[in-house]
Every structure is written in structure tokens, then in C-alpha cells.
PDB file of N, CA and C in Angstrom:
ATOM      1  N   UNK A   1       0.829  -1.154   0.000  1.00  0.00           N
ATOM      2  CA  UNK A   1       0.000   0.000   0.000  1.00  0.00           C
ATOM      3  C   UNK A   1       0.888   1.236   0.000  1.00  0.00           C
ATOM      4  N   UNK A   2       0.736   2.066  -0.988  1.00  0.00           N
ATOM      5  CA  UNK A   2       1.448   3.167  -0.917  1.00  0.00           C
ATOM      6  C   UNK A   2       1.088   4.882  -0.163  1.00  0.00           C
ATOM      7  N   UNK A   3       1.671   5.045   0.645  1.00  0.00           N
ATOM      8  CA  UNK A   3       1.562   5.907   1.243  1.00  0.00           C
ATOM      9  C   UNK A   3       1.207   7.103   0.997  1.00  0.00           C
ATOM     10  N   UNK A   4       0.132   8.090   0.981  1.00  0.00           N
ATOM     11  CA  UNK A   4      -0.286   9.408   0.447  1.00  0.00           C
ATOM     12  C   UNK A   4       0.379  10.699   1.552  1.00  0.00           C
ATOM     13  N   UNK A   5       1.110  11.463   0.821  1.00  0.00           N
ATOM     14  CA  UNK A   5       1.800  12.369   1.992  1.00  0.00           C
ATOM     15  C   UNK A   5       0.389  13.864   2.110  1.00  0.00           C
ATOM     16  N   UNK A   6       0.009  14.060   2.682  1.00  0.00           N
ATOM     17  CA  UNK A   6      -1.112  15.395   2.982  1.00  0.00           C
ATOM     18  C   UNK A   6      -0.359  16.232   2.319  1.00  0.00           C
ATOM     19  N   UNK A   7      -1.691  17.095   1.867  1.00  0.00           N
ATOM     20  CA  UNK A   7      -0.864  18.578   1.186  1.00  0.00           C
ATOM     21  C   UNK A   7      -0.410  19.529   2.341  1.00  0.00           C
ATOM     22  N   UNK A   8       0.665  20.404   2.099  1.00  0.00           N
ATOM     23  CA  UNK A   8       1.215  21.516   3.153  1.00  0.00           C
ATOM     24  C   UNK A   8      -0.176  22.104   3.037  1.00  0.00           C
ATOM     25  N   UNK A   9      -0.178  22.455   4.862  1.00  0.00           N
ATOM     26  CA  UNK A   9      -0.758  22.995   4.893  1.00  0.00           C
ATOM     27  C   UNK A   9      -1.141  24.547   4.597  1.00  0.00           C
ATOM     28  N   UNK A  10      -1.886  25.330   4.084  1.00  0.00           N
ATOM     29  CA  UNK A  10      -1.786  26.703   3.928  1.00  0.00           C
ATOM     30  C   UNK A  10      -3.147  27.776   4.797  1.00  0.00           C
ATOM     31  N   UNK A  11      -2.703  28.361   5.716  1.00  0.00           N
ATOM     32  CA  UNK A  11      -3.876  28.983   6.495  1.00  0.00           C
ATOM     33  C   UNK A  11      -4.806  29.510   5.377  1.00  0.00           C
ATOM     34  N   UNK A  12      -6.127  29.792   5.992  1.00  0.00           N
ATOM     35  CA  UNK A  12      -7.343  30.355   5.290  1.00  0.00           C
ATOM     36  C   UNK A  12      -6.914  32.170   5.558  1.00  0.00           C
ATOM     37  N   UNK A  13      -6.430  31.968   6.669  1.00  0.00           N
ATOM     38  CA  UNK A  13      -5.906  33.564   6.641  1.00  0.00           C
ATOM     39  C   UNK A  13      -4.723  34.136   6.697  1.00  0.00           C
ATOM     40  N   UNK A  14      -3.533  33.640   5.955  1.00  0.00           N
ATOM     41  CA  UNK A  14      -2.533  34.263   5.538  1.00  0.00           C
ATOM     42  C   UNK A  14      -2.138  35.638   6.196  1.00  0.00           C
ATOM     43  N   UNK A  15      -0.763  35.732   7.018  1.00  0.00           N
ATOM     44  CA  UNK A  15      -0.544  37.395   7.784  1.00  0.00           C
ATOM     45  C   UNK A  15      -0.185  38.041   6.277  1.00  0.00           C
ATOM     46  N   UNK A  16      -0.870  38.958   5.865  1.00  0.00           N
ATOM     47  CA  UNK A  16      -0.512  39.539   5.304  1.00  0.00           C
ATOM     48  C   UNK A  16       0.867  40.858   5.725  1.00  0.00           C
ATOM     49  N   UNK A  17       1.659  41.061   4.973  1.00  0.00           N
ATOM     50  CA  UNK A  17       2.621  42.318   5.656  1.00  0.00           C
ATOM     51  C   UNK A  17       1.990  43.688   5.775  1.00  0.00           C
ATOM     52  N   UNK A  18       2.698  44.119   6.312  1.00  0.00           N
ATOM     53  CA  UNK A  18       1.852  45.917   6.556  1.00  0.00           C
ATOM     54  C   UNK A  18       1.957  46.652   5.195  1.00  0.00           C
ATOM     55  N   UNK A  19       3.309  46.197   4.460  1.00  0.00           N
ATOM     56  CA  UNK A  19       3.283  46.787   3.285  1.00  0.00           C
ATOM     57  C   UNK A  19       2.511  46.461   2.256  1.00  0.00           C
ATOM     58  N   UNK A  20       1.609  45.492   2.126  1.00  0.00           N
ATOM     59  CA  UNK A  20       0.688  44.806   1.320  1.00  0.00           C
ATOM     60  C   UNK A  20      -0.555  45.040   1.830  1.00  0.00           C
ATOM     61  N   UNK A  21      -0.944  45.609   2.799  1.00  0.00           N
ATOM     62  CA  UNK A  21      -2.405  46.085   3.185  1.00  0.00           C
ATOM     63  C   UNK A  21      -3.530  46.587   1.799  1.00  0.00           C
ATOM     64  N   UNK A  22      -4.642  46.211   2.704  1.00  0.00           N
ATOM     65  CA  UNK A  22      -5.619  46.760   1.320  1.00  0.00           C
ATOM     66  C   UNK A  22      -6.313  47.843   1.839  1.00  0.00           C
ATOM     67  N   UNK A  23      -6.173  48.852   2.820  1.00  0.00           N
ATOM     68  CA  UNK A  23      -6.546  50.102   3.168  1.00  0.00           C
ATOM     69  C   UNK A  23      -5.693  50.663   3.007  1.00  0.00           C
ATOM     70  N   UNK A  24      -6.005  52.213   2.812  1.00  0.00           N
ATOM     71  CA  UNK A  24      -5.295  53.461   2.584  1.00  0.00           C
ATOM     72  C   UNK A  24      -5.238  54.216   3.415  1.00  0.00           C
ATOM     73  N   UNK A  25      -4.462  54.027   4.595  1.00  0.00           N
ATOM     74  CA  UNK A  25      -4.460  54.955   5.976  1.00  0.00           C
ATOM     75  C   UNK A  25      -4.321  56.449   5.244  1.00  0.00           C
ATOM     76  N   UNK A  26      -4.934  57.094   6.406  1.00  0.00           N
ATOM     77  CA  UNK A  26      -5.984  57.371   7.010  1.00  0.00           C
ATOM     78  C   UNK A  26      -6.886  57.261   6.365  1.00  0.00           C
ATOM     79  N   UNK A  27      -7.653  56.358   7.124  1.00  0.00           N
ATOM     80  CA  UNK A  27      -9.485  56.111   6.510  1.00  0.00           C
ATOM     81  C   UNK A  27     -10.315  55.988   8.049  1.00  0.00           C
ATOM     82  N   UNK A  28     -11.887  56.152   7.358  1.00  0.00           N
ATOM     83  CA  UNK A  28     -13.000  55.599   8.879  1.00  0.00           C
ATOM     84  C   UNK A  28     -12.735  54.809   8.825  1.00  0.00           C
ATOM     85  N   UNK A  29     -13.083  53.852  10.006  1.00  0.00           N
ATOM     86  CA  UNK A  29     -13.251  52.563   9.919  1.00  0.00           C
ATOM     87  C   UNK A  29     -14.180  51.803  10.612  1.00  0.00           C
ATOM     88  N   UNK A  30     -14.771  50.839  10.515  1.00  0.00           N
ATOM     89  CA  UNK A  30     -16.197  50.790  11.112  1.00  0.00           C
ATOM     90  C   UNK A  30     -15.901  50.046  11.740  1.00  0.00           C
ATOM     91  N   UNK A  31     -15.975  49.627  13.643  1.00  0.00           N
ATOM     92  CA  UNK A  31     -15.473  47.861  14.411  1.00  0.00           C
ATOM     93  C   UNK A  31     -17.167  48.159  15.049  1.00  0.00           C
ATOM     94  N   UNK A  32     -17.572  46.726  14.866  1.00  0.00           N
ATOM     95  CA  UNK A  32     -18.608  46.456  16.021  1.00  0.00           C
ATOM     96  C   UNK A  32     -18.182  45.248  17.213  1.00  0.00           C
ATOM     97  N   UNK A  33     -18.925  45.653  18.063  1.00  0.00           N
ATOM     98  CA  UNK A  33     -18.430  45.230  19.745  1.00  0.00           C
ATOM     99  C   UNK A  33     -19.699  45.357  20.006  1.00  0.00           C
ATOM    100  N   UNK A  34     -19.580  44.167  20.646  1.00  0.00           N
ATOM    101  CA  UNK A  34     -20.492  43.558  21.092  1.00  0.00           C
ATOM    102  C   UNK A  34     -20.517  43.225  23.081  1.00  0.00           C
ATOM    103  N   UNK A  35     -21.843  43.506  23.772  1.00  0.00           N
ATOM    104  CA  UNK A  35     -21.491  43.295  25.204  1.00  0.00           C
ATOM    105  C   UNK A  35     -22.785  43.643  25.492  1.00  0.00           C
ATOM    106  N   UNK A  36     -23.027  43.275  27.255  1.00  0.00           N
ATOM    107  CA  UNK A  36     -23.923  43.362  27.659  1.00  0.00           C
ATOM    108  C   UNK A  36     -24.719  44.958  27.674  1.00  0.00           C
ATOM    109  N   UNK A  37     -25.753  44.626  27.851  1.00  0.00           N
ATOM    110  CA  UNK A  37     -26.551  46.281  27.953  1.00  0.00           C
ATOM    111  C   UNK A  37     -26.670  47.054  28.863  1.00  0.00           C
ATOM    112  N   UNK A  38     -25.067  47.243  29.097  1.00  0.00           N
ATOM    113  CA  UNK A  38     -25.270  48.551  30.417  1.00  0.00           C
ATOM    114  C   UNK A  38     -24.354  49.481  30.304  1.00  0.00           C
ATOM    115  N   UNK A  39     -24.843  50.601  30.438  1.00  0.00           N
ATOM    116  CA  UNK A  39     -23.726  52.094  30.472  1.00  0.00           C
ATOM    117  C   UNK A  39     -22.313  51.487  30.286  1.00  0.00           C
ATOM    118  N   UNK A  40     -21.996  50.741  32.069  1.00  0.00           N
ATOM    119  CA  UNK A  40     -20.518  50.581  31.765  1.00  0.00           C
ATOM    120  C   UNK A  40     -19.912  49.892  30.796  1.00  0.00           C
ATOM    121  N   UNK A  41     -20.551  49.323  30.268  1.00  0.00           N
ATOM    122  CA  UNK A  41     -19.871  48.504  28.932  1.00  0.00           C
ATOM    123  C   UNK A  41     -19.265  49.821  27.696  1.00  0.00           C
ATOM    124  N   UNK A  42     -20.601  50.982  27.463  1.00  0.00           N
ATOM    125  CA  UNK A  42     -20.735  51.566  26.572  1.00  0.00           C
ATOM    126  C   UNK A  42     -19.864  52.511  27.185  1.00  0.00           C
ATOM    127  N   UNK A  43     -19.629  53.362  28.255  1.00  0.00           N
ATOM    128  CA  UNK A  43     -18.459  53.848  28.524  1.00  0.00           C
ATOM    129  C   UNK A  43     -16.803  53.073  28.295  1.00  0.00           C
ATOM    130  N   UNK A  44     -16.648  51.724  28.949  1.00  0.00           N
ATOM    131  CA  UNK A  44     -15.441  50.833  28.387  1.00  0.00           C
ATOM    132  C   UNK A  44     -14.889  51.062  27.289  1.00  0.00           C
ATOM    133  N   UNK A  45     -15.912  50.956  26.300  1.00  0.00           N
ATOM    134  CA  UNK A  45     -15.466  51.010  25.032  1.00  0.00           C
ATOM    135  C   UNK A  45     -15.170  52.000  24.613  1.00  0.00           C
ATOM    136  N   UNK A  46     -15.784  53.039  24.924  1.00  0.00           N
ATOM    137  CA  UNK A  46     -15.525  54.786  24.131  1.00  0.00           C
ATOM    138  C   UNK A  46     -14.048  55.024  24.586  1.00  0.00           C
ATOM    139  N   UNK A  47     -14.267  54.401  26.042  1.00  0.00           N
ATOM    140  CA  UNK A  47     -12.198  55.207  26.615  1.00  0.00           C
ATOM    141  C   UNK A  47     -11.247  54.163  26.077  1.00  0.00           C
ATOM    142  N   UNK A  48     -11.860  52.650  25.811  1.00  0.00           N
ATOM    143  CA  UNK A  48     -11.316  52.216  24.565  1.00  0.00           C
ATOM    144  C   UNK A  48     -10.192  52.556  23.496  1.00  0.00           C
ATOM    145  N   UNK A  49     -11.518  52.934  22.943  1.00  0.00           N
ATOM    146  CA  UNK A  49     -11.357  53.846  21.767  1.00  0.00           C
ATOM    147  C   UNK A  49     -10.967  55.019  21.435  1.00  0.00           C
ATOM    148  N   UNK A  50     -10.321  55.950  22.721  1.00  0.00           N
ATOM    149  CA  UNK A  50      -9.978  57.228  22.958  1.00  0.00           C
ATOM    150  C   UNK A  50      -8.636  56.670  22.815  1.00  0.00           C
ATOM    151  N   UNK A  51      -8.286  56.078  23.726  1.00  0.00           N
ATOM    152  CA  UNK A  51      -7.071  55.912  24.332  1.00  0.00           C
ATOM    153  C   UNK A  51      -6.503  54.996  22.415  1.00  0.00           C
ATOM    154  N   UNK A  52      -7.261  54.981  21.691  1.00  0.00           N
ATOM    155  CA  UNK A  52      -6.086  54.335  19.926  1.00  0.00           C
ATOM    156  C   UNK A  52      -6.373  55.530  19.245  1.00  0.00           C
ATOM    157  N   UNK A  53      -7.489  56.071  19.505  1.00  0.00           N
ATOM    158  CA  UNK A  53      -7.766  57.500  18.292  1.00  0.00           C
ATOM    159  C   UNK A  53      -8.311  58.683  19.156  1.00  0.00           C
ATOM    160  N   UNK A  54      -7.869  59.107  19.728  1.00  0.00           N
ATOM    161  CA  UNK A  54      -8.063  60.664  20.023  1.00  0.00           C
ATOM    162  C   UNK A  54      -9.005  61.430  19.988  1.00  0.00           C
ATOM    163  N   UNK A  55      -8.813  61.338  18.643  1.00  0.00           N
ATOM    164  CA  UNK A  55     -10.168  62.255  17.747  1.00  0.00           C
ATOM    165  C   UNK A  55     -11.237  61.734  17.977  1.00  0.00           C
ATOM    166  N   UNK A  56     -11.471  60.475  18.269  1.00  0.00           N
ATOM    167  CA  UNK A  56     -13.400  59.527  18.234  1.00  0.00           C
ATOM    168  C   UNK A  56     -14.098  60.539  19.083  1.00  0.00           C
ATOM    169  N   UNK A  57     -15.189  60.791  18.262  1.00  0.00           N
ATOM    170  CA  UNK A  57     -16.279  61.572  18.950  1.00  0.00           C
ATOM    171  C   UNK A  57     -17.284  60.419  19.094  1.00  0.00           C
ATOM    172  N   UNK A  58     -17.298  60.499  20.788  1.00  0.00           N
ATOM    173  CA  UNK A  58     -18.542  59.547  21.238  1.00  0.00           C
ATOM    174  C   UNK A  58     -20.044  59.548  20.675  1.00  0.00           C
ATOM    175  N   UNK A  59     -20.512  61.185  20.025  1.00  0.00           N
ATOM    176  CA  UNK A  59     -21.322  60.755  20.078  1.00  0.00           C
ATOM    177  C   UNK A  59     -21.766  60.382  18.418  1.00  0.00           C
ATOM    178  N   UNK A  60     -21.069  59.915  17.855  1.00  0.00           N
ATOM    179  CA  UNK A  60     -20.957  59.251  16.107  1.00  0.00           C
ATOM    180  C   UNK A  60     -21.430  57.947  17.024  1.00  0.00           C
ATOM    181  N   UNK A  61     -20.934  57.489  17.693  1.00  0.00           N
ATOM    182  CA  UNK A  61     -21.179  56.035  18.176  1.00  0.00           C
ATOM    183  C   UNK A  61     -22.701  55.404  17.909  1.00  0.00           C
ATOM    184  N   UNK A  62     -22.764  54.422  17.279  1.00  0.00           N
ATOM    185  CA  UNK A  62     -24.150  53.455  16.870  1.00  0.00           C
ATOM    186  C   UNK A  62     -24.348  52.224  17.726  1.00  0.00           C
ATOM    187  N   UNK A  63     -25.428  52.658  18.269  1.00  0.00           N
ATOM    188  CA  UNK A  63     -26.286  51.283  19.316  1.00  0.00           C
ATOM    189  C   UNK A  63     -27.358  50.579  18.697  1.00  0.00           C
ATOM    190  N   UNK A  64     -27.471  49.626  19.004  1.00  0.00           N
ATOM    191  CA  UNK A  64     -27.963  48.257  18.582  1.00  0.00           C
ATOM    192  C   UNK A  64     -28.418  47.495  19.335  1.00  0.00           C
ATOM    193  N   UNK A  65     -29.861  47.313  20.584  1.00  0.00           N
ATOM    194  CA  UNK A  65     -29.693  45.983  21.484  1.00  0.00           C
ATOM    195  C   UNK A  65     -29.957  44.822  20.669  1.00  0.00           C
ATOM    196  N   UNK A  66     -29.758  44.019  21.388  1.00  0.00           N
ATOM    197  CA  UNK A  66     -30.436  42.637  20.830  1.00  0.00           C
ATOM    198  C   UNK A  66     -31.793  42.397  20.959  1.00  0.00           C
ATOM    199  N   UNK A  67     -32.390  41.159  20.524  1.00  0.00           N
ATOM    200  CA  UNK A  67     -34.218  41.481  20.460  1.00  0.00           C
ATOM    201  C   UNK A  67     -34.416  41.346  21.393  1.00  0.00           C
ATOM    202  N   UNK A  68     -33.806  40.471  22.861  1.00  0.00           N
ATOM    203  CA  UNK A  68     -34.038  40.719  23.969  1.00  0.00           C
ATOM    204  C   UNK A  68     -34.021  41.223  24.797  1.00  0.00           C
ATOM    205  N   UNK A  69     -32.916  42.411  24.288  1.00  0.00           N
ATOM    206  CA  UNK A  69     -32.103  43.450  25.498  1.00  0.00           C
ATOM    207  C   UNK A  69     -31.083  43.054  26.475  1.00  0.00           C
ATOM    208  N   UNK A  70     -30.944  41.724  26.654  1.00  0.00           N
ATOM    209  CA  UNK A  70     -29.785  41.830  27.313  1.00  0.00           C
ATOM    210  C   UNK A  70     -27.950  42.055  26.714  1.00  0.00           C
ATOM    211  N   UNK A  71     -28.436  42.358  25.204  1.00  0.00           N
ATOM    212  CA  UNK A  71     -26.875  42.389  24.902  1.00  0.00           C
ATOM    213  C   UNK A  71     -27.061  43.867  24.212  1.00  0.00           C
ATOM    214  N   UNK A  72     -25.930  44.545  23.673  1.00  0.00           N
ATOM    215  CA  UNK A  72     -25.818  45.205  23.169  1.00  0.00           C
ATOM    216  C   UNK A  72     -24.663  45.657  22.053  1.00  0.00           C
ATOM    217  N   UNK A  73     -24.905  46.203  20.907  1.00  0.00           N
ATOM    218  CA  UNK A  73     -24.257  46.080  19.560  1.00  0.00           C
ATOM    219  C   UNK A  73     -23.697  47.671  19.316  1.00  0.00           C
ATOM    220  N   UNK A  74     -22.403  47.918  19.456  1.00  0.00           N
ATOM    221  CA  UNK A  74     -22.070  49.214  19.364  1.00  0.00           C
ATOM    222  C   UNK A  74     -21.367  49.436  17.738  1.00  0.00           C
ATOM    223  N   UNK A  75     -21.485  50.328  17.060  1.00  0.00           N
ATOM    224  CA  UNK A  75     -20.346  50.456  15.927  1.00  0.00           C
ATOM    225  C   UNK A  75     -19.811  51.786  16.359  1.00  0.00           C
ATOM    226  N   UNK A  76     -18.419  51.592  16.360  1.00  0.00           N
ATOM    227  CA  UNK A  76     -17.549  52.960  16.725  1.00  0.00           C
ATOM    228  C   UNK A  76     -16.719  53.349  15.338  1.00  0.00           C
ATOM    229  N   UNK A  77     -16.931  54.157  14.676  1.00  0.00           N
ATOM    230  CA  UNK A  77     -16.232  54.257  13.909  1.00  0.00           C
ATOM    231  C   UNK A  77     -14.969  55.383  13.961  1.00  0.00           C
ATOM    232  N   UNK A  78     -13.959  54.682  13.703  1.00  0.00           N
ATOM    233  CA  UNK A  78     -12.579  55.346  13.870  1.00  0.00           C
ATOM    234  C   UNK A  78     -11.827  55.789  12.648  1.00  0.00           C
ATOM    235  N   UNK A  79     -10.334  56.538  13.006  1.00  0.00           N
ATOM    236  CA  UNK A  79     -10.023  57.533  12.117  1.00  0.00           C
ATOM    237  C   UNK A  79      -8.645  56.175  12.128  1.00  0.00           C
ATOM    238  N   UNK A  80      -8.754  55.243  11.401  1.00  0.00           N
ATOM    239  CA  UNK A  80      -7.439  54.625  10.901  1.00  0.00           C
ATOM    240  C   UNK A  80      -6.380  55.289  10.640  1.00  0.00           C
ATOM    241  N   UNK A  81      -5.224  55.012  10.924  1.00  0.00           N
ATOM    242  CA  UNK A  81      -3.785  55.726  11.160  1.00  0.00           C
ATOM    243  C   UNK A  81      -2.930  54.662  10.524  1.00  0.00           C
ATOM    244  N   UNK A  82      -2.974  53.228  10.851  1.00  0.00           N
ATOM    245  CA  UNK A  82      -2.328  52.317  10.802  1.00  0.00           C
ATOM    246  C   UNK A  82      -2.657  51.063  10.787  1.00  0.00           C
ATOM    247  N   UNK A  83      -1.806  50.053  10.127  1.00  0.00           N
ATOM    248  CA  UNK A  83      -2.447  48.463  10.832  1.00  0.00           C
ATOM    249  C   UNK A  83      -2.030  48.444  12.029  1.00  0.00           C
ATOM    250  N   UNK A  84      -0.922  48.823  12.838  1.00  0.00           N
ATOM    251  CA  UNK A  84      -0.591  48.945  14.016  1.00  0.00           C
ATOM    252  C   UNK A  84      -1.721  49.200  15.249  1.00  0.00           C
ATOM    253  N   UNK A  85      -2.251  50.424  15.059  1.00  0.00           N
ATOM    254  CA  UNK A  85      -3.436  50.969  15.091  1.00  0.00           C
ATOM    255  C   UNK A  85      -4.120  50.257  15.698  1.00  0.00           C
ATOM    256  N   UNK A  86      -4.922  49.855  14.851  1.00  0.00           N
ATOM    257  CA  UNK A  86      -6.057  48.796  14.477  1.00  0.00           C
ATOM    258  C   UNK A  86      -5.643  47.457  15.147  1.00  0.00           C
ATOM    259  N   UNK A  87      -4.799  46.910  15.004  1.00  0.00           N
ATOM    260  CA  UNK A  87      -4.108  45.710  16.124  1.00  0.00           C
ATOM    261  C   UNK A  87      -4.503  46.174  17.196  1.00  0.00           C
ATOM    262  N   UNK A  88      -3.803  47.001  17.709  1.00  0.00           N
ATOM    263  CA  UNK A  88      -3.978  47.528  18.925  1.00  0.00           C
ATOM    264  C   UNK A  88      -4.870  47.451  19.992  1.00  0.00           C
ATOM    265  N   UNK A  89      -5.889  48.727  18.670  1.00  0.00           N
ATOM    266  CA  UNK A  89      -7.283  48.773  19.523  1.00  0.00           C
ATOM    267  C   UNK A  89      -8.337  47.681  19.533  1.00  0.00           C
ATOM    268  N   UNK A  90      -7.875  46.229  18.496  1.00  0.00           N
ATOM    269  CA  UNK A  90      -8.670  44.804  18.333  1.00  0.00           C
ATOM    270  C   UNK A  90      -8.699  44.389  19.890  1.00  0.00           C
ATOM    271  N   UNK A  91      -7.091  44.298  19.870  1.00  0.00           N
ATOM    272  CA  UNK A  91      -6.423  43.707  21.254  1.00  0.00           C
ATOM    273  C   UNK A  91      -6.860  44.361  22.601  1.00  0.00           C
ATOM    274  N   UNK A  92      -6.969  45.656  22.866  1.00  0.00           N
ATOM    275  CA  UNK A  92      -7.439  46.523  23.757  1.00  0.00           C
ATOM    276  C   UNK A  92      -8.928  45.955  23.584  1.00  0.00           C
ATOM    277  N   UNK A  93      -9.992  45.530  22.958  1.00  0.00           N
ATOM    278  CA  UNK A  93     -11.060  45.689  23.093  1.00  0.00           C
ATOM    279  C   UNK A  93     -11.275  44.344  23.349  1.00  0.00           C
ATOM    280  N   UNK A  94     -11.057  43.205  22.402  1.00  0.00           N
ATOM    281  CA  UNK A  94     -10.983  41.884  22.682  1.00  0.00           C
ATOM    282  C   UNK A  94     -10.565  41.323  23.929  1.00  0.00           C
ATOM    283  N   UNK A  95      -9.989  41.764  24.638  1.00  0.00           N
ATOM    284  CA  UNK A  95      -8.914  41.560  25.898  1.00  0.00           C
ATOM    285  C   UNK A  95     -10.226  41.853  26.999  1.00  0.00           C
ATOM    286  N   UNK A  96     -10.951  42.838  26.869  1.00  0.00           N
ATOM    287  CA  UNK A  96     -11.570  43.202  27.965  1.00  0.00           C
ATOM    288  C   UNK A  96     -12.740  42.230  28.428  1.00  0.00           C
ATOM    289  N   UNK A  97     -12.771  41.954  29.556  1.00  0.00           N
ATOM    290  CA  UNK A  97     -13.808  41.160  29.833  1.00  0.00           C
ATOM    291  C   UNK A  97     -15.288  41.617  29.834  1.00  0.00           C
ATOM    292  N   UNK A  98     -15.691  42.704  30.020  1.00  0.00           N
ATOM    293  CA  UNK A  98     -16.902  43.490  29.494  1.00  0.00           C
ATOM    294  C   UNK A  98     -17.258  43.338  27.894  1.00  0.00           C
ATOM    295  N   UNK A  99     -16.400  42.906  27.136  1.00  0.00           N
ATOM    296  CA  UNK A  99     -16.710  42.863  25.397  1.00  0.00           C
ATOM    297  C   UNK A  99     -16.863  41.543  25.167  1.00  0.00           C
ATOM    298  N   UNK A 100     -17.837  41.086  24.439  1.00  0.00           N
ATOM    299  CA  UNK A 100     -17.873  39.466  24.061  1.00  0.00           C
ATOM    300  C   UNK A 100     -17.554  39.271  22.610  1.00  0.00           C
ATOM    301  N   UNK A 101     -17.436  39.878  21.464  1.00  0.00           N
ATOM    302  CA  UNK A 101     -17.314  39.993  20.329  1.00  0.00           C
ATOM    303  C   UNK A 101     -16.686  41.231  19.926  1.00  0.00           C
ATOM    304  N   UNK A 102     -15.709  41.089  18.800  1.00  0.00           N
ATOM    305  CA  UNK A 102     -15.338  42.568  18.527  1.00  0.00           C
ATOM    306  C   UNK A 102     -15.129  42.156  16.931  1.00  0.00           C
ATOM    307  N   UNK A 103     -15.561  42.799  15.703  1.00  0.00           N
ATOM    308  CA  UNK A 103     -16.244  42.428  14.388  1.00  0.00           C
ATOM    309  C   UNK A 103     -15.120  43.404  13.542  1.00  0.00           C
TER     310      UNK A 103
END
């Protein structure tokens, strides 16, 4: 019986380099975050989001509950600078235990 070797494997999501990006810093950029439905969540996120872009004006910010109300769907849209950036503030938001999703 002859032996079949598997193909190499190749990720579905490839790191792309910073120099190969498909945005054109500075751009908006739209992240939704996702978390329960209470103030402090929706404050979390804005100082978040202060603390990678400066400029975010809270009140651009878009709410969303869920059909039940206990969750809630924010879109913050930010002033892209960088992929750096954007890492960053994934990691800053993902990290927090108040956020359950970050899009």
C-alpha cells in the first residue's frame, strides 16, 4: 500500500505584511463590539477607543440591542492611522472582559 503524503498545509488567513495592506491609511473605519446592555460597557469602550484615536467623537457612536435586550451592539467608527493601530485597539477591546465579540 502506498503511502499518500497530505498537502502543506496553507492557512485560510494568511498574515498579510503591513506593506501589502488593502486600506489606505488614514481612513473611517467601522469595528462592532459587542457586550452586555449597560452604560458601563458603553463607557469601556468609548475610553477604549480614545485611548487608539483621540479624535473619536462619542457621540458618532451606533447602538444596537439585541431582540431581547440583554446584549448590546455598538459600531464605533474610527479615524485609521495604521495596521498597528487597528491591532492595537482589536487587542485593547478583545482583551476586555466586558466585550464578548469585537467584528
Amino acid at each position: 500500500m502506498a503511502s499518500t503524503t497530505p498537502p502543506a498545509h496553507t492557512p485560510a488567513n494568511p498574515v498579510i505584511p503591513p506593506e501589502e495592506s488593502l486600506i489606505e491609511y488614514p481612513c473611517a473605519f467601522p469595528i462592532k463590539v459587542m457586550g452586555a446592555h449597560d452604560e458601563t460597557f458603553v463607557e469601556t469602550v468609548v475610553a477604549i477607543v480614545v485611548e487608539h484615536d483621540p479624535g473619536f467623537a462619542a457621540h458618532t457612536l451606533e447602538r444596537r440591542p439585541s431582540s431581547s435586550g440583554k446584549y448590546l451592539g455598538l459600531t464605533v467608527t474610527v479615524t485609521a492611522t495604521s495596521r498597528t493601530q487597528l491591532d492595537n485597539l482589536y487587542r485593547a477591546l478583545s482583551g476586555h472582559p466586558l466585550v464578548k465579540y469585537v467584528l
